[in-house]
Each structure stands twice: as C-alpha cells, then as structure tokens.
Protein backbone atom coordinates (compact mmCIF):
# COMPACT_ATOMS: atom_id res chain seq x y z
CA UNK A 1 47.08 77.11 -26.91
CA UNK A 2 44.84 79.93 -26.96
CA UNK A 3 46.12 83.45 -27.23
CA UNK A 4 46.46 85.40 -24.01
CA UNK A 5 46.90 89.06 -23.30
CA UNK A 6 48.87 90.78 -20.57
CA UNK A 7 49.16 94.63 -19.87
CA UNK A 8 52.53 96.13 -18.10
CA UNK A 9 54.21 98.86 -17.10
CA UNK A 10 57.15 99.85 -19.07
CA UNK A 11 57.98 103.30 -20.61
CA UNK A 12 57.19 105.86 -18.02
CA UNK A 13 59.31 103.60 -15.17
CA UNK A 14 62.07 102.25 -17.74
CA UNK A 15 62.51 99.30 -15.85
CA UNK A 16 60.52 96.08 -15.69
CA UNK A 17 57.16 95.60 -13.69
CA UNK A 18 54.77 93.38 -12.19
CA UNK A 19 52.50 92.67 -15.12
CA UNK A 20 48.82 91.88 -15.56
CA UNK A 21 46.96 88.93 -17.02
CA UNK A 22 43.94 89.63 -18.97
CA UNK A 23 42.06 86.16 -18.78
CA UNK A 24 41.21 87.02 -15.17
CA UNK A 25 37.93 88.51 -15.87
CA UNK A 26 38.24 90.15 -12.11
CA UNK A 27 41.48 91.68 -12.98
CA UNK A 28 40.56 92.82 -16.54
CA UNK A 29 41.25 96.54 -16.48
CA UNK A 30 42.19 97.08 -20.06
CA UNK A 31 38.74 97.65 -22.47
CA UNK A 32 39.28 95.31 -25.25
CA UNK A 33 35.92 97.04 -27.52
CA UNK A 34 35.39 93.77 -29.45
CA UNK A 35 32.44 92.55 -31.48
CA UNK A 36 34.13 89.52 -33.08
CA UNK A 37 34.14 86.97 -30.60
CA UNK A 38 36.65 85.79 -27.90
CA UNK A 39 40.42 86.18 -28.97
CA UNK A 40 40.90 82.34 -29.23
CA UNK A 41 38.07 82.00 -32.09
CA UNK A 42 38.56 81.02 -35.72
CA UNK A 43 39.27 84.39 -37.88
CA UNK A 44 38.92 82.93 -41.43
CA UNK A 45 39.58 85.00 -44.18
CA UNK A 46 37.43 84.59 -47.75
CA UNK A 47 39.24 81.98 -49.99
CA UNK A 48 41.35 83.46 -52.84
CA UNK A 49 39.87 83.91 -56.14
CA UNK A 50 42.08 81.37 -57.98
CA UNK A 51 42.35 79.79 -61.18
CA UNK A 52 41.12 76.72 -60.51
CA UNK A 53 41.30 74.89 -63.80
CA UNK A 54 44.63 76.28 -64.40
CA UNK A 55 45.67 74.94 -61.21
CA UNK A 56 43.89 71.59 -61.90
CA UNK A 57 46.03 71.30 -64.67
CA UNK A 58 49.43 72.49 -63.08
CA UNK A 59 48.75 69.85 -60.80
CA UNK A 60 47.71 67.21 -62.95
CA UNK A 61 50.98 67.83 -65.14
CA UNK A 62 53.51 67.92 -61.90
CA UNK A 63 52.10 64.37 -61.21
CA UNK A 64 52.68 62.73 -64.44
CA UNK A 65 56.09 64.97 -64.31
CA UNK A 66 56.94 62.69 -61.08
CA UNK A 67 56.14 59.63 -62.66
CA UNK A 68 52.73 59.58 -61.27
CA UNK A 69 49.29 58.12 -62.85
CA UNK A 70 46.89 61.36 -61.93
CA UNK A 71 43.87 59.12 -63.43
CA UNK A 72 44.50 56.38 -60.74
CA UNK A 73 41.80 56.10 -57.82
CA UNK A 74 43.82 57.74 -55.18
CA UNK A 75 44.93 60.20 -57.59
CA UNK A 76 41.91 61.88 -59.70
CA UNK A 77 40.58 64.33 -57.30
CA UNK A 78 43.51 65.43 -56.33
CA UNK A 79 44.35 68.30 -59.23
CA UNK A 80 40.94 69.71 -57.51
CA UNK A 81 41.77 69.56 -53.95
CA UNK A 82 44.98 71.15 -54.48
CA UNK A 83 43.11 73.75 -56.23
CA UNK A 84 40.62 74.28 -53.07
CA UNK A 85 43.22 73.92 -50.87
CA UNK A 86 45.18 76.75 -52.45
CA UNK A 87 42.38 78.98 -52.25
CA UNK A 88 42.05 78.70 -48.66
CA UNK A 89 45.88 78.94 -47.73
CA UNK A 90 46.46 81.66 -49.90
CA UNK A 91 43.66 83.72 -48.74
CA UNK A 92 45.92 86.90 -47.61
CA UNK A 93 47.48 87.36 -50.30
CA UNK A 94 44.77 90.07 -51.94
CA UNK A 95 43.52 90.81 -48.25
CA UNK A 96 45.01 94.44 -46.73
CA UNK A 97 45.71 93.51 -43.50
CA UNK A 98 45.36 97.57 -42.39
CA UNK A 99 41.64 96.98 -42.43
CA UNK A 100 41.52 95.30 -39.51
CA UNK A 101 43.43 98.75 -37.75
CA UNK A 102 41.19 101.07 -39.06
CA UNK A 103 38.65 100.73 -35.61
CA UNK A 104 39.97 102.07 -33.06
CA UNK A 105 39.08 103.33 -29.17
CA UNK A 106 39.91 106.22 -27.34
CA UNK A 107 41.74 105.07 -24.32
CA UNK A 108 44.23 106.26 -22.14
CA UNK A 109 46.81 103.48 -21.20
CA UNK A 110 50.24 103.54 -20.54
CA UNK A 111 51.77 100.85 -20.63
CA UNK A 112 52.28 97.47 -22.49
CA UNK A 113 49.67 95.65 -24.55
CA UNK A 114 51.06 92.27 -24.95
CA UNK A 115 49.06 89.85 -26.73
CA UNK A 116 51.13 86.28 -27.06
CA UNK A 117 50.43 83.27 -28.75
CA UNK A 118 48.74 83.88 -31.30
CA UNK A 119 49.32 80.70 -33.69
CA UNK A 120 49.57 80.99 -37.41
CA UNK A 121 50.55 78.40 -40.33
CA UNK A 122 52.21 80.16 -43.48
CA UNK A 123 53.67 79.17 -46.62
CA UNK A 124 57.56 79.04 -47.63
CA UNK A 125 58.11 80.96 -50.71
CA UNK A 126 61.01 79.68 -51.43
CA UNK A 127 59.84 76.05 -51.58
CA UNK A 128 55.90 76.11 -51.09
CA UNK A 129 56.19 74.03 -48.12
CA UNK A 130 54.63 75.55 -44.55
CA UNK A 131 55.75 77.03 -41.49
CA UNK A 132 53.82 77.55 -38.64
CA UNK A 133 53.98 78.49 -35.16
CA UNK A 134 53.21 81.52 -33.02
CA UNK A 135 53.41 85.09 -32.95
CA UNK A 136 53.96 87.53 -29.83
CA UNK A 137 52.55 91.45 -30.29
CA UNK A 138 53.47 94.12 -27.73
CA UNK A 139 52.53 97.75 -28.57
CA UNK A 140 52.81 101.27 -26.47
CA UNK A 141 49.55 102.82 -26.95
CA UNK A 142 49.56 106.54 -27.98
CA UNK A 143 45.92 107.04 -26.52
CA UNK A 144 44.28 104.86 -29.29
CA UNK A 145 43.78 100.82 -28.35
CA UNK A 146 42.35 98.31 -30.66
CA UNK A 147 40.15 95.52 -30.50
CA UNK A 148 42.43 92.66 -29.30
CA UNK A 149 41.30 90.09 -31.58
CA UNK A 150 41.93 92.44 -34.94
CA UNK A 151 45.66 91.83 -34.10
CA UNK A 152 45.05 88.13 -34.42
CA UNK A 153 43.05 88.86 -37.50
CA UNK A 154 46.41 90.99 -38.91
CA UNK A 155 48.79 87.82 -38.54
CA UNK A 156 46.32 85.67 -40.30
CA UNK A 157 46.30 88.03 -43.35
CA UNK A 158 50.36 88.18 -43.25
CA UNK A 159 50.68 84.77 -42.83
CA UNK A 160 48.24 83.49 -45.25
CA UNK A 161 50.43 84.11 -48.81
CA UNK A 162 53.28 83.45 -50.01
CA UNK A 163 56.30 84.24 -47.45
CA UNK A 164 59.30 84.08 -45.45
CA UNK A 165 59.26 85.09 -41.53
CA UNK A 166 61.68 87.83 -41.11
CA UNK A 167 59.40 89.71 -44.07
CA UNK A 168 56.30 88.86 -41.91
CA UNK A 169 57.69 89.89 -38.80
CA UNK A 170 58.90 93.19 -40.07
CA UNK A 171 55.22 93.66 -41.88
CA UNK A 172 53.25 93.10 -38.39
CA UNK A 173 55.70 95.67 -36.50
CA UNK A 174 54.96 98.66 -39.45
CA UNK A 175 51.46 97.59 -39.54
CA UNK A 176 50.83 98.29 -35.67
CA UNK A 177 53.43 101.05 -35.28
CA UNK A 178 51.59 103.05 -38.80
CA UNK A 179 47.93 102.67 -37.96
CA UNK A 180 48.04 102.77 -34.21
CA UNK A 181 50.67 105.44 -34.37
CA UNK A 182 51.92 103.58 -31.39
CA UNK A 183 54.56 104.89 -29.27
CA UNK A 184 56.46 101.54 -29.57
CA UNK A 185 55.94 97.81 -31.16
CA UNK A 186 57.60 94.62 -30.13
CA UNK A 187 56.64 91.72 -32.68
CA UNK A 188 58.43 88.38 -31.70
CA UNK A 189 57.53 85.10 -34.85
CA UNK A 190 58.67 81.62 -33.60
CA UNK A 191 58.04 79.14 -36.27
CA UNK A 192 58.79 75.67 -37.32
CA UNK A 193 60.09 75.61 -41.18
CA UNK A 194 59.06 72.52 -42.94
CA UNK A 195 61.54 73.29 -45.89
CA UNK A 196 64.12 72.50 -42.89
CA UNK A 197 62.69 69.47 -41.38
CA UNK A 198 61.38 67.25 -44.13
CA UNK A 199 63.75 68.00 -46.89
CA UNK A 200 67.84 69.36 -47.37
CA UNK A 201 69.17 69.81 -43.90
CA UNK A 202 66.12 67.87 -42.54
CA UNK A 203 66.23 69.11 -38.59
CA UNK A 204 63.20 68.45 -37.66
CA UNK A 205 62.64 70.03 -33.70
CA UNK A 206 64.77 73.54 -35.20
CA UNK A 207 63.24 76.19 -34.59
CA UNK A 208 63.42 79.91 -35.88
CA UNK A 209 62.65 83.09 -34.26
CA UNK A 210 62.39 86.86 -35.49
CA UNK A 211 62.07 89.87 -33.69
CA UNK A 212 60.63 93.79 -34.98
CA UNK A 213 60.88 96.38 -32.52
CA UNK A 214 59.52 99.94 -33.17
CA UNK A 215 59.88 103.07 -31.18
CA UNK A 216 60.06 102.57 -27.19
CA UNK A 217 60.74 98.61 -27.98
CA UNK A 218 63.99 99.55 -29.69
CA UNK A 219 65.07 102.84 -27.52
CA UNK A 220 64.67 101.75 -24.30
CA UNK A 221 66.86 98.13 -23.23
CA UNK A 222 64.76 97.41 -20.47
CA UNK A 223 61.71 98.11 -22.42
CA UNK A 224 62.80 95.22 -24.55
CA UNK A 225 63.98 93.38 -22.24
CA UNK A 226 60.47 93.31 -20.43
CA UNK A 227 59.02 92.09 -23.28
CA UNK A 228 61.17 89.43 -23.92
CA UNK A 229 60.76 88.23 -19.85
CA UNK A 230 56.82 88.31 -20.54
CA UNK A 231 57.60 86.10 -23.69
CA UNK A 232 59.97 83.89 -22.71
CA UNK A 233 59.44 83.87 -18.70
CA UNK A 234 62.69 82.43 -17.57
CA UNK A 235 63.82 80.07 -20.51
CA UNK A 236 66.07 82.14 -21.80
C-alpha cells in the first residue's frame, strides 16, 4: 500500500472537517516542492559501514554454538550474508534523520498535513528479530511545509537501527515538531513484533500501536480526535 496524503481543517475550527485527498491530482491544493520522486518510491539509505569480518566470525561462531556445521553447503556463505544483510538493515543507525528537515517551503496552510501509510520494517533490540508495519504523520504547519516524501525518508532512518516502537514513535513526533517548528504533531506506529509471534508468547496476528502527539495534537481533543478518524476511518 502506497503512502497517501490528506490535508484538513482542524485548529482554527476545533472540530472535525471534511478532509482532502492528495492523490487526486485535480484536487491537489497543497505544494508538495519535491525533487525525489513520487511518495511511494524506494528511499534507500547507504549501507552501514560494518565490520564485516568481525561479523563473519560472530556468525560463524553462533552456528557451531547451535550445534551447526557453518562449513556445510547450505551453510558457508552464510557468515557473509549476514554480514551484508546487516549493513543494509542497520543503515540508520549513523544516519541523522534531521537532514531530511532541513529543506523547507514557505507556505501558508492551516490546517492538517496527514501523510498515512507509510510502511517501515525495523529491528527489535531486545531480541534482534523485526517489526514492521506502518506509520501515520500529521503535522500543523507554522508557515513552513516540507517535501512530503522527506517524511517518509525520516521513518526509514528511525526505523532502520536498533529499536523498540514507543522510542521511534516519540523520535518522529520531536523530529517534526523541532525542525518544522510545527504548531502541532500527531505520529501514530502500528507494527507487527516478530519477538511476539514466532517465539515466547507466540501471537502471531497481535498487533501494537503507539501514538506521539505534540502541540495542537495534544491540546485540542477534537484535534486528536480528527486525526485518529482520518487514520482509522470508522474501525475504531
């Protein structure tokens, strides 16, 4: 599922409003000033600078740890895949995500700037075993808008290190609310935690969702509660 963006009214009224969908190129009447691409597109981030014969080796020893042969067929690249594989899903974890907020466009707009679905894939720091799923960001804009896709490109550089959700949720809100110095932010995670589903409690199907809210988001209850209707639409 591709991203989608929608623009609302919300502060000035304090109640909840017919809202706007983006995709409709006829009804687009929010700039989005981007040069990289539409907002569904790959954003890849430069692979980590690892270790890589350390981590061949780490590898290599937690197989024969296991009871493992790490010489047998199936086995002997594996030390190095690992090691590329690390490298790529790792690749946030030196990356400032504020980089991608440092462009920004003079615009005078209102009211909500909802961008939802954005899919990401993370990894558990407590076991090393992913989550994934999708992030929803809403922000008030204080007469400075960003390119839509950069807040796309700021979940992939949370996501992509070592973490837990409710960290990465509160990162994305401070983020936003800092360098847009945004008169609200709504950040919503849902994500599917491997460490739940295919080992201890194993519940596979659970599913876990965080909320941030900043400024307007957390002052104003129907604010919120907008933004959890253009989330959510009537399923909860």
């Amino acid at each position: 599922m591709n991203p989608r963006t929608i623009t609302s009214r919300t502060l000035n009224s304090h109640h909840p409003a017919r809202s706007r969908d983006l995709n409709n190129a006829t009804r687009n009447s929010l700039p989005t000033h981007d040069d990289s691409g539409p907002l569904g597109s790959s954003h890849e981030l430069e692979p980590l600078p690892v270790d890589h014969a350390r981590l061949r080796r780490a590898v290599r020893e937690l197989l024969i740890a296991i009871g493992e042969d790490p010489d047998r067929e199936g086995l002997i690249d594996t030390p190095d895949r690992v090691a590329r594989m690390y490298a790529e899903i790792f690749a946030g974890l030196h990356t400032d995500p504020a980089v991608f907020l440092q462009k920004t466009f003079t615009q005078k707009h209102d009211e909500m700037v909802l961008v939802k679905d954005i899919e990401f894939s993370s990894m558990c720091e407590h076991h090393l075993l992913p989550f994934f799923g999708k992030a929803h960001i809403a922000y008030l804009p204080n007469g400075q808008i960003v390119g839509l896709s950069k807040l796309a490109r700021v979940v992939d550089a949370v996501a992509r290190r070592p973490q837990v959700q409710e960290r990465m949720t509160e990162e994305i809100a401070d983020l936003i609310m800092t360098h847009l110095n945004a008169r609200g932010v709504g950040v919503i995670i849902e994500a599917a935690h491997t460490c739940m589903s295919i080992r201890g409690v194993r519940k596979p199907g659970a599913k876990t969702i965080t909320s941030s809210m900043r400024g307007g988001f957390l002052e104003f209850p129907a604010t919120r509660a907008e933004l959890m209707s253009l989330v959510f639409g009537g399923s909860r």
